[in-house]
PDB file of N, CA and C in Angstrom:
ATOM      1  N   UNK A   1       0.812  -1.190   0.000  1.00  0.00           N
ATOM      2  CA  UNK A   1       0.000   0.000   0.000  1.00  0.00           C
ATOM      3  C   UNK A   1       0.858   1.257   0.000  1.00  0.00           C
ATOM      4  N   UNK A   2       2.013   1.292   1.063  1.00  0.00           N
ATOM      5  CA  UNK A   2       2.834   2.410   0.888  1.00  0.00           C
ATOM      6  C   UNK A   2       4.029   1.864   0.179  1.00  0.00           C
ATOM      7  N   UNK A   3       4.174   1.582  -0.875  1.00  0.00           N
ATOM      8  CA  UNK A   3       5.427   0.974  -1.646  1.00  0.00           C
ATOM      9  C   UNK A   3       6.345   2.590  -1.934  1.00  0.00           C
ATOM     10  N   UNK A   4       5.307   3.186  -2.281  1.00  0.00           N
ATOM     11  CA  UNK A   4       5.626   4.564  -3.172  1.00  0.00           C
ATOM     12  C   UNK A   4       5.548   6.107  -2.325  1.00  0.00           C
ATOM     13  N   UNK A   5       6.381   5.373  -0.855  1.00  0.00           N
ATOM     14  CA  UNK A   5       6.056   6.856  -0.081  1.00  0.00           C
ATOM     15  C   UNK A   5       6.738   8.271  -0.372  1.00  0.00           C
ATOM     16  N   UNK A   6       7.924   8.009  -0.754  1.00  0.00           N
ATOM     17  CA  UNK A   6       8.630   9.313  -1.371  1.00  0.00           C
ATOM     18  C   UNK A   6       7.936  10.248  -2.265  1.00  0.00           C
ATOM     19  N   UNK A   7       6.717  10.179  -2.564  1.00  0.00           N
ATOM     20  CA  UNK A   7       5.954  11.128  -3.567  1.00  0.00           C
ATOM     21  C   UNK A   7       6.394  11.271  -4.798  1.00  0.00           C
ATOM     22  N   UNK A   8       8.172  11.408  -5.206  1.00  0.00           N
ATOM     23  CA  UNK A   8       8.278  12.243  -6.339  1.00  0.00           C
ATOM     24  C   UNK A   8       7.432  11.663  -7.732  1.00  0.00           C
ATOM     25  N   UNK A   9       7.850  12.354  -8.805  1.00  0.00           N
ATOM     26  CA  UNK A   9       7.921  11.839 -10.033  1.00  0.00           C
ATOM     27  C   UNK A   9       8.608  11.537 -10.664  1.00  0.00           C
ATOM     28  N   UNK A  10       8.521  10.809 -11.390  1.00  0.00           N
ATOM     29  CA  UNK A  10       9.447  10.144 -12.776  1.00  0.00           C
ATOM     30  C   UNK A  10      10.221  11.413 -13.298  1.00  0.00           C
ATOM     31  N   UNK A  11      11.031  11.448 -14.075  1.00  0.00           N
ATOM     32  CA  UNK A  11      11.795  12.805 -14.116  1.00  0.00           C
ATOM     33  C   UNK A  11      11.127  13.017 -16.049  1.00  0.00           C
ATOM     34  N   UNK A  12      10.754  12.152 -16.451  1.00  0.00           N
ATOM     35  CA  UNK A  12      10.096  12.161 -17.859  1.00  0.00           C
ATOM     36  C   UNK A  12       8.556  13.013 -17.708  1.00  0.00           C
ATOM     37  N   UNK A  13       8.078  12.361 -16.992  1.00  0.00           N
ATOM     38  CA  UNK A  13       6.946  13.026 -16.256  1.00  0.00           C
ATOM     39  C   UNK A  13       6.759  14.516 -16.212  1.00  0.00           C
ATOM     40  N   UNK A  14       7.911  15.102 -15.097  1.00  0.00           N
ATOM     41  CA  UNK A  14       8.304  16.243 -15.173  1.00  0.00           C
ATOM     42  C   UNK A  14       8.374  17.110 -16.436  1.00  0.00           C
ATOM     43  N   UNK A  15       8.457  16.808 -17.004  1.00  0.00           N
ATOM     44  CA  UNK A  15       9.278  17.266 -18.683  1.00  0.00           C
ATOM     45  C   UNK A  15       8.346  17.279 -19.021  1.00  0.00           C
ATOM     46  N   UNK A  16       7.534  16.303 -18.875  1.00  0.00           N
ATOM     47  CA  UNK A  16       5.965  16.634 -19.843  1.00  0.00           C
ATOM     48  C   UNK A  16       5.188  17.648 -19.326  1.00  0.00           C
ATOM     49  N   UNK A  17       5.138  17.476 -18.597  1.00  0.00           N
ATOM     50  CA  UNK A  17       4.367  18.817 -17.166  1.00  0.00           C
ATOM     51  C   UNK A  17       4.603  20.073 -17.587  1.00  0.00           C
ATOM     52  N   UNK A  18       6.126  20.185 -17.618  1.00  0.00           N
ATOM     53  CA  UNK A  18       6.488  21.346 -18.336  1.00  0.00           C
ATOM     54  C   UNK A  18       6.865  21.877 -19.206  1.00  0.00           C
ATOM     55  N   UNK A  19       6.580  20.794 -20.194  1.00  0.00           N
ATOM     56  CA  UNK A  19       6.200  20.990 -21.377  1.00  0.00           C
ATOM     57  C   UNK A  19       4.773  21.949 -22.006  1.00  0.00           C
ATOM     58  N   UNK A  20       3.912  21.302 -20.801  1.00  0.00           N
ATOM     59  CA  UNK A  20       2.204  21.972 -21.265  1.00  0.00           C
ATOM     60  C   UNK A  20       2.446  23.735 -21.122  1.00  0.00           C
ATOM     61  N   UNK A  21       3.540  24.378 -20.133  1.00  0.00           N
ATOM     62  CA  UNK A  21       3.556  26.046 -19.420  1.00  0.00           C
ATOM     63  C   UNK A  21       3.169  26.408 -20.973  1.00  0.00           C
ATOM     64  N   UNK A  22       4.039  26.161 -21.928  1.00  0.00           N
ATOM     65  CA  UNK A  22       3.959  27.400 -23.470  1.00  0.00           C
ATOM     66  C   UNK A  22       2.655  27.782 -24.014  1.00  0.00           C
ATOM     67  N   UNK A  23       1.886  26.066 -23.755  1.00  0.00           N
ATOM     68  CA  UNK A  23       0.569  26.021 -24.096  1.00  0.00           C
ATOM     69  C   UNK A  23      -0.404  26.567 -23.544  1.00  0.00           C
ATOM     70  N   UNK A  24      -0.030  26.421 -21.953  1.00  0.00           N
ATOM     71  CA  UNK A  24      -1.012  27.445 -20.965  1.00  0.00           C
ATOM     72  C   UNK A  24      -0.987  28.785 -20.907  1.00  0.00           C
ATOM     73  N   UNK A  25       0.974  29.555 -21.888  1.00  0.00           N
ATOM     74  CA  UNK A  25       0.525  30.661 -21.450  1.00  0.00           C
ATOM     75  C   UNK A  25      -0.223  31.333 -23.235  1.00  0.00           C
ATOM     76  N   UNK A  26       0.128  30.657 -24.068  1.00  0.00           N
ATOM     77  CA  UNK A  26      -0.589  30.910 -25.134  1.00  0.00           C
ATOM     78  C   UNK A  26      -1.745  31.009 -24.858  1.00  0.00           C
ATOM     79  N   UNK A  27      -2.372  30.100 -24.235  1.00  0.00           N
ATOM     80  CA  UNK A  27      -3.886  30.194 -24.158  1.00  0.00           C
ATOM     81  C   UNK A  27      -4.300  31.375 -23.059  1.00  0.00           C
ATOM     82  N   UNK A  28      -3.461  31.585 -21.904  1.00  0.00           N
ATOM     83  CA  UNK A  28      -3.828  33.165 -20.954  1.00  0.00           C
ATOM     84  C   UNK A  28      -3.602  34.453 -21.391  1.00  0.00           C
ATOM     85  N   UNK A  29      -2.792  34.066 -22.796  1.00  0.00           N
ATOM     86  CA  UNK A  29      -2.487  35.563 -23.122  1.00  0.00           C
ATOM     87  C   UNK A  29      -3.927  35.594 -25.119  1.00  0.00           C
ATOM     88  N   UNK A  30      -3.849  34.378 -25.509  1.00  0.00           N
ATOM     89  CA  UNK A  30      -4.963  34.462 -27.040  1.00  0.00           C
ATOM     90  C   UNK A  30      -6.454  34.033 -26.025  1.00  0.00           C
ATOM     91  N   UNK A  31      -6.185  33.257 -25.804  1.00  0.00           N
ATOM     92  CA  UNK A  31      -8.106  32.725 -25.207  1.00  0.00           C
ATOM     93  C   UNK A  31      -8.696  32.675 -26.195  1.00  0.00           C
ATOM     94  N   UNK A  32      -7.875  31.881 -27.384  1.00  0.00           N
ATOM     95  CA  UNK A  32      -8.879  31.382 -28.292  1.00  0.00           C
ATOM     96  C   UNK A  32      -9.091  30.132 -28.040  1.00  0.00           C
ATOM     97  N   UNK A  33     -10.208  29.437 -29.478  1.00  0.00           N
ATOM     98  CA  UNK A  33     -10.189  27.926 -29.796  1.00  0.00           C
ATOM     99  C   UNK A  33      -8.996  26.945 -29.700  1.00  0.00           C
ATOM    100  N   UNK A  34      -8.647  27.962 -30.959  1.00  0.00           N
ATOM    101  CA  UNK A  34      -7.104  26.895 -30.817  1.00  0.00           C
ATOM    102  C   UNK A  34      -6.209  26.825 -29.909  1.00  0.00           C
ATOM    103  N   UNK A  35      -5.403  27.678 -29.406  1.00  0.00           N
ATOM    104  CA  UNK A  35      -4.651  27.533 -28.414  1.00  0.00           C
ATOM    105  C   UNK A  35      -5.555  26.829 -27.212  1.00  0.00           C
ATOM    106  N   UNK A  36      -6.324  26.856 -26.612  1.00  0.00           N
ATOM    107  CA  UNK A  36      -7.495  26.308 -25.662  1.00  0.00           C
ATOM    108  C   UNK A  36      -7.256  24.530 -26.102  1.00  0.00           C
ATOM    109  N   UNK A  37      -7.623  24.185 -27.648  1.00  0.00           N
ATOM    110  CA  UNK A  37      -7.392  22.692 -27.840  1.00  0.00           C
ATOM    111  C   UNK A  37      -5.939  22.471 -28.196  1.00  0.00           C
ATOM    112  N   UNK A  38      -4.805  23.203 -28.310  1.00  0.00           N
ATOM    113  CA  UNK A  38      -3.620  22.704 -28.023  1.00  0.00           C
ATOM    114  C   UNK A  38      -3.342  22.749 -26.778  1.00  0.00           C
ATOM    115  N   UNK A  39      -3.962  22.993 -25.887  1.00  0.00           N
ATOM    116  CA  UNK A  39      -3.495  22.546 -24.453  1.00  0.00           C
ATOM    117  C   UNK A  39      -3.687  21.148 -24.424  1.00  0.00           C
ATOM    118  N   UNK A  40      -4.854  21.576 -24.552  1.00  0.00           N
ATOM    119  CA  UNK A  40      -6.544  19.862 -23.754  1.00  0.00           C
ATOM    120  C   UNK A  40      -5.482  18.918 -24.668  1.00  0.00           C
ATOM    121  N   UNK A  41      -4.982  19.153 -25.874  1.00  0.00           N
ATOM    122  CA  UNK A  41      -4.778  17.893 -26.802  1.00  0.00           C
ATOM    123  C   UNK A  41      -3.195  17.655 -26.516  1.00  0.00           C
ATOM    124  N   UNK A  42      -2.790  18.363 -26.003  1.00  0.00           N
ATOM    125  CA  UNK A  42      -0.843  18.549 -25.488  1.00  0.00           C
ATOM    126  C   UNK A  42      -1.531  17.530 -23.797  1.00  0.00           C
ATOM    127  N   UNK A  43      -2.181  17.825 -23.010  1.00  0.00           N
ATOM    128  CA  UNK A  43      -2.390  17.347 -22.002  1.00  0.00           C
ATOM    129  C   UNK A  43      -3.136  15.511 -22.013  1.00  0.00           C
ATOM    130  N   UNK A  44      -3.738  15.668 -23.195  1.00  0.00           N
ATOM    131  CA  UNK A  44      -4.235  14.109 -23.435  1.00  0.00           C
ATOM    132  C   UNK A  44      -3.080  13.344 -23.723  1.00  0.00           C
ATOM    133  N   UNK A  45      -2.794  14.084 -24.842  1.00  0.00           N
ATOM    134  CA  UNK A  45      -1.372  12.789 -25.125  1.00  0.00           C
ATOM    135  C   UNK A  45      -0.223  12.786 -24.381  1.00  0.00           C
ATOM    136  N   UNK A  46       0.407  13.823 -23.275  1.00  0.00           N
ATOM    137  CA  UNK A  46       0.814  13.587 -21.990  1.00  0.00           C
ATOM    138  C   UNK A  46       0.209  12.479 -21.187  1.00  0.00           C
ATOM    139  N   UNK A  47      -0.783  12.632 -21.023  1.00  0.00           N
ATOM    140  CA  UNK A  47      -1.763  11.577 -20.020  1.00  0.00           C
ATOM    141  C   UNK A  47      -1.677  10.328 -20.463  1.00  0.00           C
ATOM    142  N   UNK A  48      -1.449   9.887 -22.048  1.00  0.00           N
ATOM    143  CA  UNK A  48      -2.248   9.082 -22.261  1.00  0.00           C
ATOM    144  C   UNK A  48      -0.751   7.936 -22.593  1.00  0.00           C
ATOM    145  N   UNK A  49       0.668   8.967 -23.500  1.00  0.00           N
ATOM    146  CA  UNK A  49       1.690   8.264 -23.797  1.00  0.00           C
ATOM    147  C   UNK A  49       2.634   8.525 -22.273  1.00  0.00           C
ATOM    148  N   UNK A  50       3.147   9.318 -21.907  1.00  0.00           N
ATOM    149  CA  UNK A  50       3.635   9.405 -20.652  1.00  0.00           C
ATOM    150  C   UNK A  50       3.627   8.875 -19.291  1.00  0.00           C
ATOM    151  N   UNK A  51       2.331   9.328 -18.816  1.00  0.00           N
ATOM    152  CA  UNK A  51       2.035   9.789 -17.489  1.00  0.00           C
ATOM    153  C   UNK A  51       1.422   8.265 -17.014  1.00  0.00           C
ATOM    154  N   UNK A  52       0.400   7.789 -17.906  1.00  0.00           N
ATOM    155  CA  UNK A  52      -0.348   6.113 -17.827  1.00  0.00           C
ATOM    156  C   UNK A  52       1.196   5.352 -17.990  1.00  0.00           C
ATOM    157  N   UNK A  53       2.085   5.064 -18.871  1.00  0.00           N
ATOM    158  CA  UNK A  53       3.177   4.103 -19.039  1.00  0.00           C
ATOM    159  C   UNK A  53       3.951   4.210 -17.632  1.00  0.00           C
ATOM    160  N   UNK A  54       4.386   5.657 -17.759  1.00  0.00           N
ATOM    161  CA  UNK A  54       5.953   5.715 -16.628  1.00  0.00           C
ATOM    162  C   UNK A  54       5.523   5.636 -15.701  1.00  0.00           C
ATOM    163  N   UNK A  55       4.261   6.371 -15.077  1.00  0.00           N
ATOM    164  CA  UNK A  55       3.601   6.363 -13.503  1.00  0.00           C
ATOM    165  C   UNK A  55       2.922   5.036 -13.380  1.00  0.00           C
ATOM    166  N   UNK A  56       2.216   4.750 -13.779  1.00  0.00           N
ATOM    167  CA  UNK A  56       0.874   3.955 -13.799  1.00  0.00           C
ATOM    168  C   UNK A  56       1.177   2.155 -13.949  1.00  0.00           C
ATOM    169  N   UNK A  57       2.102   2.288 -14.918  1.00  0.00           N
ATOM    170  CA  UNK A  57       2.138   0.862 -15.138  1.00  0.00           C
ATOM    171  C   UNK A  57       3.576   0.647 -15.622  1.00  0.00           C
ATOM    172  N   UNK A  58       4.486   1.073 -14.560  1.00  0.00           N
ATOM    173  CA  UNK A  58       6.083   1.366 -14.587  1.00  0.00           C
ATOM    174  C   UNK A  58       6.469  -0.582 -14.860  1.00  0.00           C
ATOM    175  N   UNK A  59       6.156  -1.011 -14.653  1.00  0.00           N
ATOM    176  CA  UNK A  59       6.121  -2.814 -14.821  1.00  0.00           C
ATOM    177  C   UNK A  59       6.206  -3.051 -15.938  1.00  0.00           C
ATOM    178  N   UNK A  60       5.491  -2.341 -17.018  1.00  0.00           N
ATOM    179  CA  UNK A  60       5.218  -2.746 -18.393  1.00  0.00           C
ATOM    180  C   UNK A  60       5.422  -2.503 -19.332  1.00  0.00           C
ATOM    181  N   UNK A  61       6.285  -1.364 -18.833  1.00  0.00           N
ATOM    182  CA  UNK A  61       7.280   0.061 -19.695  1.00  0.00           C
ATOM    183  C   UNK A  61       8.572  -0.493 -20.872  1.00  0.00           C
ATOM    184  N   UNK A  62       8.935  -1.424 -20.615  1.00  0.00           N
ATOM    185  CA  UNK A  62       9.920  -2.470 -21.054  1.00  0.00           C
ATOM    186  C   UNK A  62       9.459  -3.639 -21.873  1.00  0.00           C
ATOM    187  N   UNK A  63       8.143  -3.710 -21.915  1.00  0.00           N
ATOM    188  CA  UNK A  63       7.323  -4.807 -22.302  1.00  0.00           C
ATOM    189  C   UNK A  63       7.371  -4.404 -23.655  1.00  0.00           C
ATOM    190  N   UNK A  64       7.592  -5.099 -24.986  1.00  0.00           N
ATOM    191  CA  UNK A  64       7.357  -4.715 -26.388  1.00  0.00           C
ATOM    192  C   UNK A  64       5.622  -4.723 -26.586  1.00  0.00           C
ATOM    193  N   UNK A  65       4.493  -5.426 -26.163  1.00  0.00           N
ATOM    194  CA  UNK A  65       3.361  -5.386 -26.103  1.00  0.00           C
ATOM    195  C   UNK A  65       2.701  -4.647 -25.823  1.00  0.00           C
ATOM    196  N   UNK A  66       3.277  -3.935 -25.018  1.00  0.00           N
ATOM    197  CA  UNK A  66       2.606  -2.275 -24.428  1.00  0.00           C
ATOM    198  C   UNK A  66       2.483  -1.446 -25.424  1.00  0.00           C
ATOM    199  N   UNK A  67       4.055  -1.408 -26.028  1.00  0.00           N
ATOM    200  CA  UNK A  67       4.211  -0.337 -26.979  1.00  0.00           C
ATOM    201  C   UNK A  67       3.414  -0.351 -28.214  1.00  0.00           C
ATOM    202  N   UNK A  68       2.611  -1.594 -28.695  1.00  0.00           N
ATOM    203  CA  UNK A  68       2.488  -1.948 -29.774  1.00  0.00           C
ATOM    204  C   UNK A  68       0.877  -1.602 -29.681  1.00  0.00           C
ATOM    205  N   UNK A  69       0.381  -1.718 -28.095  1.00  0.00           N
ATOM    206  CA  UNK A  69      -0.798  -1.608 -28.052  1.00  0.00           C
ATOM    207  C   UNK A  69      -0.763  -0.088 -27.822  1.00  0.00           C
ATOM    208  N   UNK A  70       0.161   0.531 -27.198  1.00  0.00           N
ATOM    209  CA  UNK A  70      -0.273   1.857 -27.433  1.00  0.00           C
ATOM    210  C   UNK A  70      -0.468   2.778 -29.114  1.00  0.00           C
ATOM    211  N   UNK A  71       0.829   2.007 -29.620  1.00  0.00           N
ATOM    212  CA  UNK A  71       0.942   2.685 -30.982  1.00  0.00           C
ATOM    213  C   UNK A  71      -0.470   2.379 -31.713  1.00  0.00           C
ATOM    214  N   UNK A  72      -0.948   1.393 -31.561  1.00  0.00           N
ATOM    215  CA  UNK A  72      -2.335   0.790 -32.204  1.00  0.00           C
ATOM    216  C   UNK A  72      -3.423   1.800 -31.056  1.00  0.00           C
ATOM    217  N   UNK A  73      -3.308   1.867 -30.511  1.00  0.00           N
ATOM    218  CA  UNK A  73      -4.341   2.990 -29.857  1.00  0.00           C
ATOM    219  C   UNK A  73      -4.152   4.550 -30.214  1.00  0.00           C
ATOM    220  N   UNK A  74      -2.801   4.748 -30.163  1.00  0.00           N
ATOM    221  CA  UNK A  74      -2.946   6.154 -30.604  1.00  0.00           C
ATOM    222  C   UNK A  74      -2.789   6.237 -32.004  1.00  0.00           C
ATOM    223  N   UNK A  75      -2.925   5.710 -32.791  1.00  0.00           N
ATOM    224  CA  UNK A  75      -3.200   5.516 -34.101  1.00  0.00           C
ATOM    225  C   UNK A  75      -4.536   5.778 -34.434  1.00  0.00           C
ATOM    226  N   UNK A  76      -5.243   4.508 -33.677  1.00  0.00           N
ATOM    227  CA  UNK A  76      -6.935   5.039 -33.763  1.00  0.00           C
ATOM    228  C   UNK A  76      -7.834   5.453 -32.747  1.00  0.00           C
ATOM    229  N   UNK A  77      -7.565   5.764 -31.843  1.00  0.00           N
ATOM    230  CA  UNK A  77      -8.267   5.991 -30.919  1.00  0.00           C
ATOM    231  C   UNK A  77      -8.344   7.772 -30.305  1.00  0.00           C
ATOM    232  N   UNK A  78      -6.412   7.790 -30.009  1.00  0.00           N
ATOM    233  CA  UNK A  78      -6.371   9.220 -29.769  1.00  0.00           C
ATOM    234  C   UNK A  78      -6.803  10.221 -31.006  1.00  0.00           C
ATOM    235  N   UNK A  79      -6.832  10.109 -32.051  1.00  0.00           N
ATOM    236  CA  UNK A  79      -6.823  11.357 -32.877  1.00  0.00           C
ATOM    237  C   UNK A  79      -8.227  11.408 -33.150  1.00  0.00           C
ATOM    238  N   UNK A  80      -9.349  10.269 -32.747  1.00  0.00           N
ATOM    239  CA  UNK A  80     -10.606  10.501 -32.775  1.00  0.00           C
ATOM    240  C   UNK A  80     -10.975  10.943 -31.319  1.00  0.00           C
ATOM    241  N   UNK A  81     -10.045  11.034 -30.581  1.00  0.00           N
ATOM    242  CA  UNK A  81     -10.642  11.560 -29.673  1.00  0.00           C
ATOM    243  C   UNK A  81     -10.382  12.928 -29.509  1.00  0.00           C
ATOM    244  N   UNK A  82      -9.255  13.325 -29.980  1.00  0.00           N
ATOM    245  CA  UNK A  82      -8.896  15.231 -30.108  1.00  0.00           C
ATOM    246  C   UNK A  82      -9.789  15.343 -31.424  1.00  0.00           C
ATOM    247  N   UNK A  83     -10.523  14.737 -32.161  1.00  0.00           N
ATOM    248  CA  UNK A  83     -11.531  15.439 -33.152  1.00  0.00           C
ATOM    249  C   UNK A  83     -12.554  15.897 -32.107  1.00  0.00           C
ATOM    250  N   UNK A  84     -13.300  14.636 -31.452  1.00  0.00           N
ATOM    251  CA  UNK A  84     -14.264  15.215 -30.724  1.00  0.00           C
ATOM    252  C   UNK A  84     -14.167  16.125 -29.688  1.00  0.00           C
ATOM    253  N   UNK A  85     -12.999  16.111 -29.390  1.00  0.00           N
ATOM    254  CA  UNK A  85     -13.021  17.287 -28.801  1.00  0.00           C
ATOM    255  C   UNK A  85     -13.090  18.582 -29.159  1.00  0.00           C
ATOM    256  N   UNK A  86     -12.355  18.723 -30.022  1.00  0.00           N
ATOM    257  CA  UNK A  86     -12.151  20.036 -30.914  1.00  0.00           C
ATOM    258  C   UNK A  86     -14.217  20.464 -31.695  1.00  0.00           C
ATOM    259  N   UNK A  87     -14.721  19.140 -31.884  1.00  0.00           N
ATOM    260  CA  UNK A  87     -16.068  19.619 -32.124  1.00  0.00           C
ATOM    261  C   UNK A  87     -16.601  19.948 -30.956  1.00  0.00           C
ATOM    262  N   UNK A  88     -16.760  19.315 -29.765  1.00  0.00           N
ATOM    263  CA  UNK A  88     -17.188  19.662 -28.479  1.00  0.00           C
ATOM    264  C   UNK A  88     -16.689  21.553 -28.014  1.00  0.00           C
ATOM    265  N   UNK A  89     -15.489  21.393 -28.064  1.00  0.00           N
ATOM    266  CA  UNK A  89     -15.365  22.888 -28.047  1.00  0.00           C
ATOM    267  C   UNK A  89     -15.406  23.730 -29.161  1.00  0.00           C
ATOM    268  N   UNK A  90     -15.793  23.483 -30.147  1.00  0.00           N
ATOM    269  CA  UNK A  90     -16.162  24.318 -31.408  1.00  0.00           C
ATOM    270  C   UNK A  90     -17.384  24.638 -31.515  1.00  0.00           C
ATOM    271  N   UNK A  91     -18.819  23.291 -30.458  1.00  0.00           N
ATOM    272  CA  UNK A  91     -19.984  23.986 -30.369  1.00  0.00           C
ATOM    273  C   UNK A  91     -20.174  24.789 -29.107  1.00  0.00           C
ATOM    274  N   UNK A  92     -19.431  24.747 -28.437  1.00  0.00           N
ATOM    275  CA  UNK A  92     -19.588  25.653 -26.970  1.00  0.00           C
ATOM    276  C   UNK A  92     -18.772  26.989 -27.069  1.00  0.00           C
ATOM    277  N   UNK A  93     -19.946  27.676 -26.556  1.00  0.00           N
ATOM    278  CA  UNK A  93     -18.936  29.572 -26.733  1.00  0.00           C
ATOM    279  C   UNK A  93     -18.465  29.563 -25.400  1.00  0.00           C
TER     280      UNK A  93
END
């Protein structure tokens, strides 16, 4: 239960994290559409190639099967999912 008491993060992790600042401050200084879905879509695929592998399932990171299922997911899965998003926030003012 406490395997993981030291808190930190992965140092890849990190990098992605701060990777998103350019995107956040684009979007505090335009507050448009786009910059708004290059965050959300900079923050999904953080979440989804990063943050799930290195944090989440650090066991499986090394596994060639992982990779193959991710590449096959973000192949079809992620880029239909930053469409709908981008329509989701394209019908909301």
């Amino acid at each position: 239960m406490f395997d993981y008491v030291d808190g930190g993060m992965d140092r890849v992790t990190i990098v992605f994290y701060c990777g998103a600042v350019p995107f956040a401050v684009a979007w505090l200084v335009h507050n448009s559409l786009t910059t708004a879905f290059a965050l959300e879509a900079y923050r999904i695929t953080c979440g989804v190639f990063v943050v799930n592998p290195f944090e989440m399932e650090k066991q499986y990171v090394k596994q060639r099967w992982l990779w193959r299922i991710m590449l096959r997911a973000g192949a079809v899965v992620h880029p239909l999912l930053l469409v709908g998003l981008w329509l989701l926030d394209k019908s909301e003012k």
